[in-house]
PDB file of N, CA and C in Angstrom:
ATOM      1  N   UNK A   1    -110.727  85.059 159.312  1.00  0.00           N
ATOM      2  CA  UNK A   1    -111.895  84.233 159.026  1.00  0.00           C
ATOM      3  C   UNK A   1    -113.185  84.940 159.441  1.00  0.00           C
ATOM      4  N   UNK A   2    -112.798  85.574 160.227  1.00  0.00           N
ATOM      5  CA  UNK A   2    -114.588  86.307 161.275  1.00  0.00           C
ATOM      6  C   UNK A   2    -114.676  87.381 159.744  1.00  0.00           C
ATOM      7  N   UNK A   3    -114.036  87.988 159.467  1.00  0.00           N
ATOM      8  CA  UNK A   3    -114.300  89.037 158.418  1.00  0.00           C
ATOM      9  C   UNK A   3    -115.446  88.922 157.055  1.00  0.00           C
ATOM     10  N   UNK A   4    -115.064  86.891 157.080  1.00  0.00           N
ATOM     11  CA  UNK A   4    -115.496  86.641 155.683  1.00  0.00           C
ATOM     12  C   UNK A   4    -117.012  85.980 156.326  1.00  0.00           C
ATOM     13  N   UNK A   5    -117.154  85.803 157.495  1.00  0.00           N
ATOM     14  CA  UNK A   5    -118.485  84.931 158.027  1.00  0.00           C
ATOM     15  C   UNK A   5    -119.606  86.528 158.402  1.00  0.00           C
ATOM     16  N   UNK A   6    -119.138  87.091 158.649  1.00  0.00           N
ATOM     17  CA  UNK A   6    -119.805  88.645 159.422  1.00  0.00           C
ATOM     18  C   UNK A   6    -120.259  88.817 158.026  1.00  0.00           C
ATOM     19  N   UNK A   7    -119.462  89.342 156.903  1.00  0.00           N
ATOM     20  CA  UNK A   7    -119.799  89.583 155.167  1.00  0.00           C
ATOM     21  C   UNK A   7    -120.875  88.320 155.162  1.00  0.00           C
ATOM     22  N   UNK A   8    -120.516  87.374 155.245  1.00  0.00           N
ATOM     23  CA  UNK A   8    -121.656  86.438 154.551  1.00  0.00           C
ATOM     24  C   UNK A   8    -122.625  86.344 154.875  1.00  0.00           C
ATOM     25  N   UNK A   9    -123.034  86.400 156.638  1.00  0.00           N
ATOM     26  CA  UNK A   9    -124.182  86.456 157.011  1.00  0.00           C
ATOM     27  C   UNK A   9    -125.359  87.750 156.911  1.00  0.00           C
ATOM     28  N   UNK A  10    -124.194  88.915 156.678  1.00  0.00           N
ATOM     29  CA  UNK A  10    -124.987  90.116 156.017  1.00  0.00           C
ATOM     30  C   UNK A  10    -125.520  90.205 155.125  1.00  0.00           C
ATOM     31  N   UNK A  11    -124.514  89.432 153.616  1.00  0.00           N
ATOM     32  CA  UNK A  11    -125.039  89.588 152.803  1.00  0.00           C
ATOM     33  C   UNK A  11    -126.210  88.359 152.206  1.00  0.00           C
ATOM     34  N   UNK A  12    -126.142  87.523 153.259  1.00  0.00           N
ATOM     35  CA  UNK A  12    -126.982  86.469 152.929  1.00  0.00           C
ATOM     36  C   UNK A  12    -128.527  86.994 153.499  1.00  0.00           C
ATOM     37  N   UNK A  13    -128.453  87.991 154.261  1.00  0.00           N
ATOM     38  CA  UNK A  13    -130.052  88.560 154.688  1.00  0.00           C
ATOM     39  C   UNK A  13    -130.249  89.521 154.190  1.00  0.00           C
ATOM     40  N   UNK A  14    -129.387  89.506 152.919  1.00  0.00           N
ATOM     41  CA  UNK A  14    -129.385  91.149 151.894  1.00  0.00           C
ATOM     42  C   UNK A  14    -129.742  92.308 152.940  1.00  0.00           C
ATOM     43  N   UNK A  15    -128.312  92.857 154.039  1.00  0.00           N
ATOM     44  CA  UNK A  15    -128.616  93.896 154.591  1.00  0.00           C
ATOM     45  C   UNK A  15    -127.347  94.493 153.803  1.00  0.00           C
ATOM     46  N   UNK A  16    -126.967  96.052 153.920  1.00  0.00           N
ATOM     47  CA  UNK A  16    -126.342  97.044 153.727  1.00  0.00           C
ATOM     48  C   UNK A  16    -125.559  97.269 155.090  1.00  0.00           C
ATOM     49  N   UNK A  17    -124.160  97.264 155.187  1.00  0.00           N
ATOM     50  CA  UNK A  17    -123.663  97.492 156.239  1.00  0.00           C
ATOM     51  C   UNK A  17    -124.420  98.552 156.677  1.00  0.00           C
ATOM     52  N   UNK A  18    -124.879  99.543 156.372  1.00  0.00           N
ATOM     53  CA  UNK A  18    -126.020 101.145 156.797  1.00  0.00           C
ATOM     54  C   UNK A  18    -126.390 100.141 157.799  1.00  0.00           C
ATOM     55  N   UNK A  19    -127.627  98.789 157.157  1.00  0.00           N
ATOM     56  CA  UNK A  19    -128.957  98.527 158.261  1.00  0.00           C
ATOM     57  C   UNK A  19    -128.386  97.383 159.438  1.00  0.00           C
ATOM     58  N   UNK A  20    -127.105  97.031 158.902  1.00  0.00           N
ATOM     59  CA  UNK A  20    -126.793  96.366 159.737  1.00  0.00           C
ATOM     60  C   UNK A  20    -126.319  97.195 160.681  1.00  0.00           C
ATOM     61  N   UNK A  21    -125.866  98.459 160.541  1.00  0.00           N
ATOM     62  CA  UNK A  21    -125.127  98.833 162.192  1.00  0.00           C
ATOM     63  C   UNK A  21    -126.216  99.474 162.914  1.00  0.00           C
ATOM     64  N   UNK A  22    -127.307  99.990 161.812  1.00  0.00           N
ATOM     65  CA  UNK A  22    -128.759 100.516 162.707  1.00  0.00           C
ATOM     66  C   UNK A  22    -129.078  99.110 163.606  1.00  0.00           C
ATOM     67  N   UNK A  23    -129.237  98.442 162.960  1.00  0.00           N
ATOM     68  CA  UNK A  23    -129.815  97.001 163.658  1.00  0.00           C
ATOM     69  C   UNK A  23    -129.092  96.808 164.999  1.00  0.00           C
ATOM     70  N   UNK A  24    -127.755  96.566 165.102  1.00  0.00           N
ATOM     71  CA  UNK A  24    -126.730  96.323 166.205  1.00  0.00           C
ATOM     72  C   UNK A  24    -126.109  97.284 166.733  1.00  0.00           C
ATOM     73  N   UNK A  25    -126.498  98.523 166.131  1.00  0.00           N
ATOM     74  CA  UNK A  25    -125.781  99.603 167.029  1.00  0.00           C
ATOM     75  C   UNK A  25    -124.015  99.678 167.041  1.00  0.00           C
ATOM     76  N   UNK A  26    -123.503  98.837 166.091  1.00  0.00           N
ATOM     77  CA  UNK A  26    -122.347  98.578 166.115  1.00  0.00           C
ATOM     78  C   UNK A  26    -121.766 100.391 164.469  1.00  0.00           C
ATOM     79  N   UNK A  27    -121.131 100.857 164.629  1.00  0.00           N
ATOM     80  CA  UNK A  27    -120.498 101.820 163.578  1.00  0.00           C
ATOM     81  C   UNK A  27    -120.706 100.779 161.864  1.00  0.00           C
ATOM     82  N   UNK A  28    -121.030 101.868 161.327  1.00  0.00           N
ATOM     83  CA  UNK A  28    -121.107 101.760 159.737  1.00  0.00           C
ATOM     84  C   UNK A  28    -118.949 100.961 159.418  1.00  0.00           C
ATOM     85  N   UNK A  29    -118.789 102.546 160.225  1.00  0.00           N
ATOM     86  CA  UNK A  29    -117.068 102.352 159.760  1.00  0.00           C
ATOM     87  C   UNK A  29    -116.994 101.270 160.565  1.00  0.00           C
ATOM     88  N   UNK A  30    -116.971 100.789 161.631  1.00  0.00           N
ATOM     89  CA  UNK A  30    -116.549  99.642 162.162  1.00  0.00           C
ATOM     90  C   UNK A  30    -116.979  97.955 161.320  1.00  0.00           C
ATOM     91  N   UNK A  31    -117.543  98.128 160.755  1.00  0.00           N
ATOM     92  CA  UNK A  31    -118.892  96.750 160.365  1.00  0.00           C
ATOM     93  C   UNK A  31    -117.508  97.051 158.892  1.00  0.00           C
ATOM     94  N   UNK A  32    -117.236  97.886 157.925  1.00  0.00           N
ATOM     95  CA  UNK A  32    -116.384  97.616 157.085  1.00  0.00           C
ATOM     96  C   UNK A  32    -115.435  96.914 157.670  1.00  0.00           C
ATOM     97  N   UNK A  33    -114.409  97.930 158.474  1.00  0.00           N
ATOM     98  CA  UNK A  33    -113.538  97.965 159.006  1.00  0.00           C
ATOM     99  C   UNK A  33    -113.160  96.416 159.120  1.00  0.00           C
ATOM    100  N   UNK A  34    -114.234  95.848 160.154  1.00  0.00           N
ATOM    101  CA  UNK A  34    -114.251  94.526 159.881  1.00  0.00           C
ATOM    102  C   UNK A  34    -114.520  93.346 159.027  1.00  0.00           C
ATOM    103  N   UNK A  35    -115.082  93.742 158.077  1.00  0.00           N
ATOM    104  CA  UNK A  35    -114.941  92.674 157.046  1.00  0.00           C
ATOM    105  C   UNK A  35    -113.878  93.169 156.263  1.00  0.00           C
ATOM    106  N   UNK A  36    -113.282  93.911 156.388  1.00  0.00           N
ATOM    107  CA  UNK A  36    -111.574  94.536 155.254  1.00  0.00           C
ATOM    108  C   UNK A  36    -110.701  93.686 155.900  1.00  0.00           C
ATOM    109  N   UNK A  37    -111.167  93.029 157.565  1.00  0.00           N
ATOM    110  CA  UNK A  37    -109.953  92.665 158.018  1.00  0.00           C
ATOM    111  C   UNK A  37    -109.137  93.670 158.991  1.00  0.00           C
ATOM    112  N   UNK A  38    -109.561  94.930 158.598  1.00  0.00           N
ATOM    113  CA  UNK A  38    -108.832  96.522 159.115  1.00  0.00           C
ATOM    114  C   UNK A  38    -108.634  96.055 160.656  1.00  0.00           C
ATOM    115  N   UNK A  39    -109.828  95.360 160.954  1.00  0.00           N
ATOM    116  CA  UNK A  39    -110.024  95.456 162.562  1.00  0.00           C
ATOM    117  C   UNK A  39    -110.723  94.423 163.168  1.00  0.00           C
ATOM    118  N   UNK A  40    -110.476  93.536 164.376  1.00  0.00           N
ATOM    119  CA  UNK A  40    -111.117  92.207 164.767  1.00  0.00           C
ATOM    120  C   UNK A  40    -111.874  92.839 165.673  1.00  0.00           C
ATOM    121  N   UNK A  41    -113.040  91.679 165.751  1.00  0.00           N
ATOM    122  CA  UNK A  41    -113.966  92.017 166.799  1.00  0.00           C
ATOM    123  C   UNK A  41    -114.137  92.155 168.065  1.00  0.00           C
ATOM    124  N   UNK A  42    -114.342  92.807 168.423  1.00  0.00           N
ATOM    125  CA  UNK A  42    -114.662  93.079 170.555  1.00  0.00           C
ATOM    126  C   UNK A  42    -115.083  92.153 170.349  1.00  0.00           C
ATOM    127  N   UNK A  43    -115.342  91.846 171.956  1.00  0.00           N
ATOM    128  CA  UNK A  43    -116.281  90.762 172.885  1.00  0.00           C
ATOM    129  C   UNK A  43    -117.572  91.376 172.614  1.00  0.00           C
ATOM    130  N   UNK A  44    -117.809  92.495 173.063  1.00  0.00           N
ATOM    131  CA  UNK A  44    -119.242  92.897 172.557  1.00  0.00           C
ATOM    132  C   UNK A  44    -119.707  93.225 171.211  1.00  0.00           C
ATOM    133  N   UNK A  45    -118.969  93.125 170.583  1.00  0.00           N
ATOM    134  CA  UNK A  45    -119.572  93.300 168.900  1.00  0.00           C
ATOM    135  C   UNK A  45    -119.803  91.771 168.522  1.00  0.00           C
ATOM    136  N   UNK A  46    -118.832  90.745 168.882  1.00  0.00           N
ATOM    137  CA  UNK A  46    -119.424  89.177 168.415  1.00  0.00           C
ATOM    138  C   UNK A  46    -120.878  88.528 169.354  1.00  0.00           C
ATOM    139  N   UNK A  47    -120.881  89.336 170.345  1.00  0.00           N
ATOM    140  CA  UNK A  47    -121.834  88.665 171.163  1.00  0.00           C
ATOM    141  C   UNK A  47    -123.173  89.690 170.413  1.00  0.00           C
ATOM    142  N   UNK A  48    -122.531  91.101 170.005  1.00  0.00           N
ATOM    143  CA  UNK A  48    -124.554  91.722 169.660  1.00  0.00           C
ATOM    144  C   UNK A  48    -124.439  90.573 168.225  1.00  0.00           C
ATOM    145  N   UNK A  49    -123.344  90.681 167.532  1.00  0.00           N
ATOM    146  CA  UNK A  49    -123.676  89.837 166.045  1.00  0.00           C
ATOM    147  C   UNK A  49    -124.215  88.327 165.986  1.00  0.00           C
ATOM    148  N   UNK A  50    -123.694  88.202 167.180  1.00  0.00           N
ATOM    149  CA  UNK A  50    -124.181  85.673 166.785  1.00  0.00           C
ATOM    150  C   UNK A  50    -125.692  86.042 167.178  1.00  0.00           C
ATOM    151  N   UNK A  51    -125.972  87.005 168.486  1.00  0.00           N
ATOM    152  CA  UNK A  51    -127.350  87.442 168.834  1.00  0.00           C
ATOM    153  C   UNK A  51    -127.847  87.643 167.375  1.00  0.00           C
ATOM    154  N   UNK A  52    -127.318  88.912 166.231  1.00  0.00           N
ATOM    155  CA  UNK A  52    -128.338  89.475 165.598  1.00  0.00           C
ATOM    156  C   UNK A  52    -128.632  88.245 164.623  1.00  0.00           C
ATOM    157  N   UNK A  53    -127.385  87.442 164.564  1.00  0.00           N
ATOM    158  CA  UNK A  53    -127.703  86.567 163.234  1.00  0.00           C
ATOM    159  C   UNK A  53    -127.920  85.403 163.774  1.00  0.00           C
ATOM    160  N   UNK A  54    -128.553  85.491 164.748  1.00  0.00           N
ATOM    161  CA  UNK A  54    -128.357  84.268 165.181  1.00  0.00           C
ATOM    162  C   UNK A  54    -127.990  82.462 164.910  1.00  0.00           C
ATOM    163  N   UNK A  55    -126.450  82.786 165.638  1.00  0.00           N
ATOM    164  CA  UNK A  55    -125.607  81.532 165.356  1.00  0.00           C
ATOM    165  C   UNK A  55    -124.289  81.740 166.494  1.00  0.00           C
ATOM    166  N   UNK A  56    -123.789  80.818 166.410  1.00  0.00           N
ATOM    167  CA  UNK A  56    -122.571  80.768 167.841  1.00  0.00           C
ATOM    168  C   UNK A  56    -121.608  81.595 167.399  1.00  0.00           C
ATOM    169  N   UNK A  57    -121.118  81.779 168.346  1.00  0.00           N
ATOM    170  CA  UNK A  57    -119.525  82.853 168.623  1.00  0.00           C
ATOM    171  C   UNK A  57    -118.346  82.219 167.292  1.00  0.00           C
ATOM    172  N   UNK A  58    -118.646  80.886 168.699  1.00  0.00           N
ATOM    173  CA  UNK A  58    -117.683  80.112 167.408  1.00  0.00           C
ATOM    174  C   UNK A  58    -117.521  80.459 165.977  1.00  0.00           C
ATOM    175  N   UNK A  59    -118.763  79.789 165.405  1.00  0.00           N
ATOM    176  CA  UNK A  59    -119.250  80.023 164.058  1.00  0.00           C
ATOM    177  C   UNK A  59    -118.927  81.424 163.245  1.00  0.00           C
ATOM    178  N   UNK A  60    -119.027  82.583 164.012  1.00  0.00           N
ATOM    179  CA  UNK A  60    -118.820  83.756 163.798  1.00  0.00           C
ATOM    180  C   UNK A  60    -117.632  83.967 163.330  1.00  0.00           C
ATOM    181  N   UNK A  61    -116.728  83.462 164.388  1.00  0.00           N
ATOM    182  CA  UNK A  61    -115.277  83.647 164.622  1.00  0.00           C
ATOM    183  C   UNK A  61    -114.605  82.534 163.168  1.00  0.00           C
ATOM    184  N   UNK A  62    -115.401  81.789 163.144  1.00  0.00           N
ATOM    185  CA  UNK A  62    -114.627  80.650 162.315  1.00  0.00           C
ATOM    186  C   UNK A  62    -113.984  79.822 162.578  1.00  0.00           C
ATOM    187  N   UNK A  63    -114.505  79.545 164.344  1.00  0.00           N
ATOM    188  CA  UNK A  63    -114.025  78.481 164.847  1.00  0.00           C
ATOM    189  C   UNK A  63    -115.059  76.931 164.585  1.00  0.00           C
ATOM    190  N   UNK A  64    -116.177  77.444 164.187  1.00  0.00           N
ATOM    191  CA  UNK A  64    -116.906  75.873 163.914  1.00  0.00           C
ATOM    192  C   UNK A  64    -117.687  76.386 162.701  1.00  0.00           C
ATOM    193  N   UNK A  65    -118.100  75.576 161.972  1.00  0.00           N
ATOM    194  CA  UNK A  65    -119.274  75.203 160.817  1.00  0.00           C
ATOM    195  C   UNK A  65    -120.169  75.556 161.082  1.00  0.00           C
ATOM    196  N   UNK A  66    -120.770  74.717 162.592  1.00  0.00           N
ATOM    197  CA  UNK A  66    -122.108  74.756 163.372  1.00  0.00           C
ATOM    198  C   UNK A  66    -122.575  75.948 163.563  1.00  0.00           C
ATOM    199  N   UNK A  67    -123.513  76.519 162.806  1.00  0.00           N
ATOM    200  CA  UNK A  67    -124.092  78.099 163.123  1.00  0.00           C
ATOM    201  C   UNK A  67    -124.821  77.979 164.361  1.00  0.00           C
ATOM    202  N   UNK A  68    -125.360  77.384 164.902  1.00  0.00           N
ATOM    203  CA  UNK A  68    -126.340  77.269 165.904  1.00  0.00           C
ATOM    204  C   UNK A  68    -125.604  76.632 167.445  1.00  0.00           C
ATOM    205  N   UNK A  69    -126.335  77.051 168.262  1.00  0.00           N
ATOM    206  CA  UNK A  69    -125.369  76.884 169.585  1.00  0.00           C
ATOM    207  C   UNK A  69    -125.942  75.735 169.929  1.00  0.00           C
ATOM    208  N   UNK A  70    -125.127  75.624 170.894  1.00  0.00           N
ATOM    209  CA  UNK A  70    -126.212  73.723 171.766  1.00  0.00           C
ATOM    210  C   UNK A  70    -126.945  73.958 172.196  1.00  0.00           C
ATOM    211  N   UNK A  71    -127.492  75.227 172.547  1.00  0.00           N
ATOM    212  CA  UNK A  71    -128.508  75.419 173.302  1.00  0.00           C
ATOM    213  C   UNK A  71    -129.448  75.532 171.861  1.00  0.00           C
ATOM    214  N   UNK A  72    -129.334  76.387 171.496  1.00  0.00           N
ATOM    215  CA  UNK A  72    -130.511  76.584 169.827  1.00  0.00           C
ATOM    216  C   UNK A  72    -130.382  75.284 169.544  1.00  0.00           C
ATOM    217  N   UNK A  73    -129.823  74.564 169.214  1.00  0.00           N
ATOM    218  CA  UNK A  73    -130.101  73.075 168.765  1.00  0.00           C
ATOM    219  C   UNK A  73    -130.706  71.941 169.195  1.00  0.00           C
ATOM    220  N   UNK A  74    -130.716  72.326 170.481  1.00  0.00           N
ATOM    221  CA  UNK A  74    -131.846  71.345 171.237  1.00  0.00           C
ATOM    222  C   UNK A  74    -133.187  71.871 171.677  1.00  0.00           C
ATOM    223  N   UNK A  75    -133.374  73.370 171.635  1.00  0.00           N
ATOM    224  CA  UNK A  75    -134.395  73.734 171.390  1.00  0.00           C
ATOM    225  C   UNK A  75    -135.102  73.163 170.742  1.00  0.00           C
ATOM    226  N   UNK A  76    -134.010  73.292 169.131  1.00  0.00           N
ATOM    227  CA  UNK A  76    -134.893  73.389 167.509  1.00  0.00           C
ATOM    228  C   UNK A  76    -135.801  71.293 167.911  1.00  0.00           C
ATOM    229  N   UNK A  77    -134.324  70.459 168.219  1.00  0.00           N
ATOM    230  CA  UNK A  77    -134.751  69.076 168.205  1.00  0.00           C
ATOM    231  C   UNK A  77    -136.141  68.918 169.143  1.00  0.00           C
ATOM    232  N   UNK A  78    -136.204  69.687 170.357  1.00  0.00           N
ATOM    233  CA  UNK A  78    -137.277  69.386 171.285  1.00  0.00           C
ATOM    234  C   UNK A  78    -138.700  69.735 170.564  1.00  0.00           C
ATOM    235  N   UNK A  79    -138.339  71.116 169.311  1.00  0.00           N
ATOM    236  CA  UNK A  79    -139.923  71.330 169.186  1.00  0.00           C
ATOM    237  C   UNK A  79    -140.027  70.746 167.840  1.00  0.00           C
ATOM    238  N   UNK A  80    -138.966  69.518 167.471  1.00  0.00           N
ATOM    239  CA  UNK A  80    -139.858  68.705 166.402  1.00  0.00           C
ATOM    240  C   UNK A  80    -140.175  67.399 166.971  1.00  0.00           C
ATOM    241  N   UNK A  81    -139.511  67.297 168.558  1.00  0.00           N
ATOM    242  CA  UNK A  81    -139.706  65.836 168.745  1.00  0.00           C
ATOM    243  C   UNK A  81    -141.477  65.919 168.723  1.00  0.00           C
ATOM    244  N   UNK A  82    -142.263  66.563 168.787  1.00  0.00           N
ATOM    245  CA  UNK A  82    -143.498  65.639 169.099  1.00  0.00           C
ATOM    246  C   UNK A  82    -144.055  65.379 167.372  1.00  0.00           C
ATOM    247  N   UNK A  83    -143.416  65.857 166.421  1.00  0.00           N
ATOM    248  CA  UNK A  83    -143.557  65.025 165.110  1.00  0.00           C
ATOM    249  C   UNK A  83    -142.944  63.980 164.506  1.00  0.00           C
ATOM    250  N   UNK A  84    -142.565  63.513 165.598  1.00  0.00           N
ATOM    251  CA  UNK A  84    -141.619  61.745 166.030  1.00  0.00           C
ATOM    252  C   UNK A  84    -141.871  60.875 165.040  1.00  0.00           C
ATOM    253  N   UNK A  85    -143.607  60.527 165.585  1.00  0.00           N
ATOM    254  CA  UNK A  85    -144.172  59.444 165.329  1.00  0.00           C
ATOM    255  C   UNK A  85    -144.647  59.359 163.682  1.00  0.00           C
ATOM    256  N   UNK A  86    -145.179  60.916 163.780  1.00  0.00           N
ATOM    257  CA  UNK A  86    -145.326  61.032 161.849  1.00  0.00           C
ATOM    258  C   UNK A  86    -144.227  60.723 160.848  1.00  0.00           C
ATOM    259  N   UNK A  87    -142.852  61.390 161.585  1.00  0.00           N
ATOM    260  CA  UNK A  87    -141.504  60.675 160.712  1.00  0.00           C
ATOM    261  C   UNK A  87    -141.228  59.564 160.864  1.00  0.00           C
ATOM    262  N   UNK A  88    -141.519  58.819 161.680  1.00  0.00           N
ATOM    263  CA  UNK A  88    -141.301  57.215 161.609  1.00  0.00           C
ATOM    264  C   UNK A  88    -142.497  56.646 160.764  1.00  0.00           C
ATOM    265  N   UNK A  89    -143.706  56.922 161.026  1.00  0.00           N
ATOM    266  CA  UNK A  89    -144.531  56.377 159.896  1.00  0.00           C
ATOM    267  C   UNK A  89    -143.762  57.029 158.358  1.00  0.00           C
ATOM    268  N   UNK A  90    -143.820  58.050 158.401  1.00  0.00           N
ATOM    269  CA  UNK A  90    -143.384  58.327 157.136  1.00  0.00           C
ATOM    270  C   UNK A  90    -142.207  58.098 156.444  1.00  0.00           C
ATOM    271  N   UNK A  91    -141.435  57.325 157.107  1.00  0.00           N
ATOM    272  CA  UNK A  91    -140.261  56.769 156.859  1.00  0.00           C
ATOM    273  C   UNK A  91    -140.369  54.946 156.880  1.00  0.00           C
ATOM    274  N   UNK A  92    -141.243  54.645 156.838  1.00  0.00           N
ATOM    275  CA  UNK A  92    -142.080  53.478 156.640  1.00  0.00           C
ATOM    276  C   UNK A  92    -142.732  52.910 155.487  1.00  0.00           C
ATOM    277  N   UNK A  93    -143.005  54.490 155.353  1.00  0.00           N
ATOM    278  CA  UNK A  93    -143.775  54.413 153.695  1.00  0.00           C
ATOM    279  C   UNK A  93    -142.571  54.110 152.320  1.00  0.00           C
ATOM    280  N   UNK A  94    -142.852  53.569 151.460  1.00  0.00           N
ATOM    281  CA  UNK A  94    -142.343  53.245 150.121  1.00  0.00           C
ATOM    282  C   UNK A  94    -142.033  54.771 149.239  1.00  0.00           C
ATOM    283  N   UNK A  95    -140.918  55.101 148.687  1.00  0.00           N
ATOM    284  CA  UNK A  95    -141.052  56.354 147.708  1.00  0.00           C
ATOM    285  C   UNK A  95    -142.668  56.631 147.256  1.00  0.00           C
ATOM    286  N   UNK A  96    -143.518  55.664 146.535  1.00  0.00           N
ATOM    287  CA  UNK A  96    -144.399  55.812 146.525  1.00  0.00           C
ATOM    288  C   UNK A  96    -145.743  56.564 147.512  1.00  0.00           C
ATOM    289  N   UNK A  97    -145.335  56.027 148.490  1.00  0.00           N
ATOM    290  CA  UNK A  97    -146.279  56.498 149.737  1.00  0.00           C
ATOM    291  C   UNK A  97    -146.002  58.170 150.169  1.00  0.00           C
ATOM    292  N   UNK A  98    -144.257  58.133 150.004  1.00  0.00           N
ATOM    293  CA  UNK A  98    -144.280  59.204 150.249  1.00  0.00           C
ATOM    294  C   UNK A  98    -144.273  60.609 149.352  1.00  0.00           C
ATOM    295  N   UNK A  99    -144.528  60.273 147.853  1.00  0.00           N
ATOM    296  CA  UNK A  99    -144.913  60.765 147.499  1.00  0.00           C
ATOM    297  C   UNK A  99    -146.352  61.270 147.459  1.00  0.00           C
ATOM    298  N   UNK A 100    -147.451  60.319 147.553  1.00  0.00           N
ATOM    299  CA  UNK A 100    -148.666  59.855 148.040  1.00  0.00           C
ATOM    300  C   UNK A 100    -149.110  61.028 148.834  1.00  0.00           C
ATOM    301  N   UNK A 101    -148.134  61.009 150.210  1.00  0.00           N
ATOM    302  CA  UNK A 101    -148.339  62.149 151.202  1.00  0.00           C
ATOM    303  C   UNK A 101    -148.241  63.393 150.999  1.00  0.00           C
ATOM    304  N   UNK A 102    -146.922  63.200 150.515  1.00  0.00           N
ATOM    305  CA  UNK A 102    -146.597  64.735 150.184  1.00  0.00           C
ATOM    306  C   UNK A 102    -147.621  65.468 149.131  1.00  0.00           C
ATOM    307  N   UNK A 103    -148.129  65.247 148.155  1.00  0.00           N
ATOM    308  CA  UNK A 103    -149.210  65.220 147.233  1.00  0.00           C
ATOM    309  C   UNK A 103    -150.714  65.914 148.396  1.00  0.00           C
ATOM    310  N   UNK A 104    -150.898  65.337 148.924  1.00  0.00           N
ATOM    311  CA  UNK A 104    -151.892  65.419 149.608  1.00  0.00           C
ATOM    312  C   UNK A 104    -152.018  66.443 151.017  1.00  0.00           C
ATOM    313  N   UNK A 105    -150.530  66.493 151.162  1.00  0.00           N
ATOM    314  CA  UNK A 105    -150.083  67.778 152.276  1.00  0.00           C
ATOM    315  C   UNK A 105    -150.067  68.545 150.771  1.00  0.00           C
ATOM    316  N   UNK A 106    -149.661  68.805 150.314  1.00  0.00           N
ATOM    317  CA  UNK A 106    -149.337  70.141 149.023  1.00  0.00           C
ATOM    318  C   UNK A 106    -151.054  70.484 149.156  1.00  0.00           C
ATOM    319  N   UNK A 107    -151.909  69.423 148.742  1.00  0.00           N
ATOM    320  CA  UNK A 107    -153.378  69.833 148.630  1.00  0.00           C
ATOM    321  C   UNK A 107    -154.136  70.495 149.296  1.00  0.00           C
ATOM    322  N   UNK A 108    -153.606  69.988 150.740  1.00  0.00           N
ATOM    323  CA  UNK A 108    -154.615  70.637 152.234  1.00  0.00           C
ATOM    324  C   UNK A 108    -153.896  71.496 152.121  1.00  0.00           C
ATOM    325  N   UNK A 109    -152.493  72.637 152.260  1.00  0.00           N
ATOM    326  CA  UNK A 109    -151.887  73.430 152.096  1.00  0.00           C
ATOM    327  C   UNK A 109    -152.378  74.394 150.963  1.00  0.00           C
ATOM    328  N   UNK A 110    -152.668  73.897 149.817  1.00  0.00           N
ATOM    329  CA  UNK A 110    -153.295  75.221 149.342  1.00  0.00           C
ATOM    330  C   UNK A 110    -154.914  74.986 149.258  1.00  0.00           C
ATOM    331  N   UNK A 111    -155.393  74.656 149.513  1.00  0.00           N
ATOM    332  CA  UNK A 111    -156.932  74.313 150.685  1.00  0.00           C
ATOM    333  C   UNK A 111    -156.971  75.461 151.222  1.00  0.00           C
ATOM    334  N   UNK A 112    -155.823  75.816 151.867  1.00  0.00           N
ATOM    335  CA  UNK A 112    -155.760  76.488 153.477  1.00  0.00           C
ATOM    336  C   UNK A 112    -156.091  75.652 154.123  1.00  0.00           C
ATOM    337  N   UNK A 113    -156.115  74.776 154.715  1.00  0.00           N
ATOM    338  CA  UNK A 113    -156.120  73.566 155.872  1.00  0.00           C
ATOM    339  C   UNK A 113    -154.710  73.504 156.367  1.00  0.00           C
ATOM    340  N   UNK A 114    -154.621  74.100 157.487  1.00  0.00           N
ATOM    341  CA  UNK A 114    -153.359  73.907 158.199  1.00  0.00           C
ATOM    342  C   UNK A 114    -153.177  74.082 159.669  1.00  0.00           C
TER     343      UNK A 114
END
């Protein structure tokens, strides 16, 4: 399973195994090696990779879905909680309204008002 998640996350940031092993320092031949399956990952090759792509071990391995660790995830929740109050108003509003908004964020956005 790690073979086919390592491939996907590479090829989902359109790198070249080449820039990926420049990036991680990990072997050209090794970075195949491992997505052929040829060869499973060290401890230190999954820990430079969830680092480079950032997402959990787990995830890597193909032990969870969850790309993101508990720690990244409550990060991510803490730095939207202070736009709380705007998603509850805005979840208040009628399809209408929120189209309304969105319309009007699109506007100040290409304004440059941001």
């Amino acid at each position: 399973m790690c073979k086919n998640r390592v491939k996907e996350l590479r090829e989902a940031r359109h790198l070249s195994q080449k820039s990926l092993s420049e990036s991680t320092n990990i072997s050209q031949q090794q970075i195949s090696k491992i997505e052929c399956g040829d060869s499973c990952l060290t401890r230190d090759n999954i820990i430079v990779l969830a680092d480079f792509f950032e997402v959990s071990t787990d995830y890597l391995l193909g032990r969870s879905n969850c790309r993101k660790t508990i720690e990244q995830a409550i990060e991510m929740l803490n730095r939207f909680l202070k736009y709380d109050d705007f998603v509850q108003i805005y979840a208040m509003l009628g399809e209408k309204g929120q189209r309304l908004l969105r319309y009007i964020a699109d506007m100040l956005i290409g304004l440059g008002i941001g």
